[in-house]
N, C-alpha and C. Protein backbone atom coordinates (compact mmCIF):
# COMPACT_ATOMS: atom_id res chain seq x y z
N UNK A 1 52.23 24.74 28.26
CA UNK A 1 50.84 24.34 28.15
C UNK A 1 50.06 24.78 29.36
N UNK A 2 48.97 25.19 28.86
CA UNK A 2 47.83 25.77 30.09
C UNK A 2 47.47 24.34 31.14
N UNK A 3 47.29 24.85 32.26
CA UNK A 3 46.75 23.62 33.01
C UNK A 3 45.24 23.41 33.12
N UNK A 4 44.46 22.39 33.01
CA UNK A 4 43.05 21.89 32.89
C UNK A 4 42.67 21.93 34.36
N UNK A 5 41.74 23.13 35.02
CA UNK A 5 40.96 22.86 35.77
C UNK A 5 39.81 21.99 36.05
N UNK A 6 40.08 21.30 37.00
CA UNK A 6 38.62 20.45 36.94
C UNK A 6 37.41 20.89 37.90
N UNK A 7 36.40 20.81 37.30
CA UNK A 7 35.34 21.46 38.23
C UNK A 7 35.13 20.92 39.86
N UNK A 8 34.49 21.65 40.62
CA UNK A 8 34.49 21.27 41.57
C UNK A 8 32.87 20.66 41.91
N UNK A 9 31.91 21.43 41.40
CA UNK A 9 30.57 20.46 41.23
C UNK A 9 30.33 19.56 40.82
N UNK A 10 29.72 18.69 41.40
CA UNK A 10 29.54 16.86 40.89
C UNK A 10 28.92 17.36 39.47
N UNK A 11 27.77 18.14 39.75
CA UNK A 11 27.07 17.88 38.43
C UNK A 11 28.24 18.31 36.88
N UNK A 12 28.97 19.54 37.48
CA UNK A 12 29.87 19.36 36.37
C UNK A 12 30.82 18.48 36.08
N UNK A 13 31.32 17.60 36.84
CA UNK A 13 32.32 16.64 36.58
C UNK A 13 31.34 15.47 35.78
N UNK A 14 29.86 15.32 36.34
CA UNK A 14 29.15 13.90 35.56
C UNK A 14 29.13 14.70 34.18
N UNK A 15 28.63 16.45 33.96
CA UNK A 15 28.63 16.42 32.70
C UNK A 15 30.18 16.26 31.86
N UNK A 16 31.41 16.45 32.18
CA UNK A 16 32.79 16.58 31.78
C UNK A 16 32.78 14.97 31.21
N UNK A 17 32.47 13.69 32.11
CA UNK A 17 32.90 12.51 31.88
C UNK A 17 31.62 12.05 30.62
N UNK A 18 30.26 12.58 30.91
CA UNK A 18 29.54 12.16 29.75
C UNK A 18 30.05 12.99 28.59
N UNK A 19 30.86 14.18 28.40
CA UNK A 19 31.41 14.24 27.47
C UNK A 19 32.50 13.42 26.98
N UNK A 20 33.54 13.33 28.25
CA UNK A 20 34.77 12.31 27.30
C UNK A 20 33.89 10.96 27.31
N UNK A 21 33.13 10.51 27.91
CA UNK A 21 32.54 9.14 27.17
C UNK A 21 31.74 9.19 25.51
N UNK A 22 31.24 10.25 25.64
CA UNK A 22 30.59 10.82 23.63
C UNK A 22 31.57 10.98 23.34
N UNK A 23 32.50 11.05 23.41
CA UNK A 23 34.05 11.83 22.35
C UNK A 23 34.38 10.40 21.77
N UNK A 24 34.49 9.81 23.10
CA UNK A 24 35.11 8.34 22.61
C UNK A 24 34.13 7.11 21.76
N UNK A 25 33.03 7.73 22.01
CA UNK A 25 32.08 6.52 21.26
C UNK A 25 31.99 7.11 19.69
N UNK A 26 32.27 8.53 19.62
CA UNK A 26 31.89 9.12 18.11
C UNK A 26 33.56 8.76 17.51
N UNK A 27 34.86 8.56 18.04
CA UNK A 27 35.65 8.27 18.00
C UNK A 27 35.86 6.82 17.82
N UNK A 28 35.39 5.79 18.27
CA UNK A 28 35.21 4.32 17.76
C UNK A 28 34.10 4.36 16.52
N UNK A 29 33.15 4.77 16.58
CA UNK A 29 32.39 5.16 15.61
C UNK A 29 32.78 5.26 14.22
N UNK A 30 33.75 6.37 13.93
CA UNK A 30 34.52 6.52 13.05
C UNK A 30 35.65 5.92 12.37
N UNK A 31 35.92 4.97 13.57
CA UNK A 31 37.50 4.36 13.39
C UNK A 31 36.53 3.39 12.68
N UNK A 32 35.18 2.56 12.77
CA UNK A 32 34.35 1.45 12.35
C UNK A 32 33.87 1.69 10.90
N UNK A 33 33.91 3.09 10.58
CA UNK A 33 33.51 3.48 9.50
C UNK A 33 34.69 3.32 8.17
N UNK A 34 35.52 3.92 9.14
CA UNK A 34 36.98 3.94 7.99
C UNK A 34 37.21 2.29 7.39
N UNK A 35 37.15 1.71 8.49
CA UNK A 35 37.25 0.30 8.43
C UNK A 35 36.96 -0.09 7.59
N UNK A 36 35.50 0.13 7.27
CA UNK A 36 34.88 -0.25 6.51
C UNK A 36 34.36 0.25 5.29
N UNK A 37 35.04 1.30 4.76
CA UNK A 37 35.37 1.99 3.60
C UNK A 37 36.68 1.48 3.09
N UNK A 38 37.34 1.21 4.03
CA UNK A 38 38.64 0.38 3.46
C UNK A 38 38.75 -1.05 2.98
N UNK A 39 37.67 -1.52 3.83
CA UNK A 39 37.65 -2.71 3.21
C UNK A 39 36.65 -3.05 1.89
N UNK A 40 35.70 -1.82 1.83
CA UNK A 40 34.93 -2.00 0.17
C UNK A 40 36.13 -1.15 -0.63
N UNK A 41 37.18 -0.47 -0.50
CA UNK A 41 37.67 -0.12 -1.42
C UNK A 41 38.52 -0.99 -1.83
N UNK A 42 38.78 -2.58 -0.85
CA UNK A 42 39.78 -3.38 -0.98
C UNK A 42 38.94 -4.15 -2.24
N UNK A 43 37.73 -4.51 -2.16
CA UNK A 43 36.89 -5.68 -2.46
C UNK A 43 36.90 -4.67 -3.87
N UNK A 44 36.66 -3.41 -4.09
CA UNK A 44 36.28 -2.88 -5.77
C UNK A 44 37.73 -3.07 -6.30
N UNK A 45 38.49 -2.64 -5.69
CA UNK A 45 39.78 -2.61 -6.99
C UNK A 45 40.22 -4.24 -7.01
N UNK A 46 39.44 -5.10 -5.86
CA UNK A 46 40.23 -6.47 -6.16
C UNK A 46 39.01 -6.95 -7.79
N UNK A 47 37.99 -6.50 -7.61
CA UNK A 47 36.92 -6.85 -8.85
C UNK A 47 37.39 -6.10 -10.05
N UNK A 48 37.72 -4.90 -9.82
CA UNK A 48 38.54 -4.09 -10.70
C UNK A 48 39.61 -5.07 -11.82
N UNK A 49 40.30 -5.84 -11.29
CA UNK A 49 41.15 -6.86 -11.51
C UNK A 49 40.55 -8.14 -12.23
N UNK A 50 39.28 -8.12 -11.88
CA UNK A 50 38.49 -9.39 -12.89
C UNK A 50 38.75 -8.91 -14.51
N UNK A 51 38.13 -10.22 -15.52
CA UNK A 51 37.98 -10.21 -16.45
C UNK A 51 36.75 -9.74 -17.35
N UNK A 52 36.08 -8.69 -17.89
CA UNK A 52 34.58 -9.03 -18.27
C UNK A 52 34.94 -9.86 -18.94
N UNK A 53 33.47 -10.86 -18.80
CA UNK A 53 33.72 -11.68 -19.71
C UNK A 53 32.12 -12.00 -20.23
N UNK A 54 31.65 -12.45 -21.71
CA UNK A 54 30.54 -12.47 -21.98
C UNK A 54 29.67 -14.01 -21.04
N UNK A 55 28.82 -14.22 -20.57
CA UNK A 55 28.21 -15.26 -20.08
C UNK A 55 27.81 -16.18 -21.23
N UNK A 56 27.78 -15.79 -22.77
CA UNK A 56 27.03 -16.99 -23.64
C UNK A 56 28.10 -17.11 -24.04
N UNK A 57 29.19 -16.49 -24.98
CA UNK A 57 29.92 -17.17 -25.74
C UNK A 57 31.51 -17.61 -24.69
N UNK A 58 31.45 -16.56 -23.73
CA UNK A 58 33.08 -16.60 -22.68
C UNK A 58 34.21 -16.08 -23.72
N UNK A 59 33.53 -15.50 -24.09
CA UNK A 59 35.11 -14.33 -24.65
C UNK A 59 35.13 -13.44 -23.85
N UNK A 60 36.10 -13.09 -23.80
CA UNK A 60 36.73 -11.60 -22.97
C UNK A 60 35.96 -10.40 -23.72
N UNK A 61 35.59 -9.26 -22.97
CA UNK A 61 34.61 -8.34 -23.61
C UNK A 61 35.97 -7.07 -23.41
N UNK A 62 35.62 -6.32 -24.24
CA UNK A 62 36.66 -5.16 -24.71
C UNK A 62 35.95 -3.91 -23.65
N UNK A 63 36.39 -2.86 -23.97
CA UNK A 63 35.61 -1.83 -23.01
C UNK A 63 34.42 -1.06 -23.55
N UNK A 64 33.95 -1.45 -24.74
CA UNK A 64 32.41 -1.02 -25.42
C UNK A 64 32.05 -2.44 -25.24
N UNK A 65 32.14 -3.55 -24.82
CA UNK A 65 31.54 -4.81 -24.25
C UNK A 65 31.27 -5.41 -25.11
N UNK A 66 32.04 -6.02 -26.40
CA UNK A 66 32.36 -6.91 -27.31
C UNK A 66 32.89 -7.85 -27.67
């Protein structure tokens, strides 16, 4: 593996660390997103699992909703 020079100018090292600080916030970012795609995909297939059911008479409705 190549070795990572680090700059020797301040100004490039503040820009190096405001990069790994954006890496890591678009990186939590994402991990918040998944999260939360996972948890509506938990909540549809758990509804998925319901019954239709009609509200006036409470029979079970077929899949043309009868």
């Amino acid at each position: 593996m190549g070795r990572m020079v680090l700059p020797a100018n301040p100004a490039n090292v503040q820009a190096w660390v405001g990069v790994g600080v954006r890496i890591l916030e678009l990186h939590q970012n994402l991990a918040s997103g998944v999260r939360e795609l996972e948890n509506a995909l938990a909540r549809v297939k758990q509804l998925r699992g319901l019954l239709p059911m009609c509200s006036c008479c409470k029979k079970i409705r077929d899949d043309r909703n009868y």
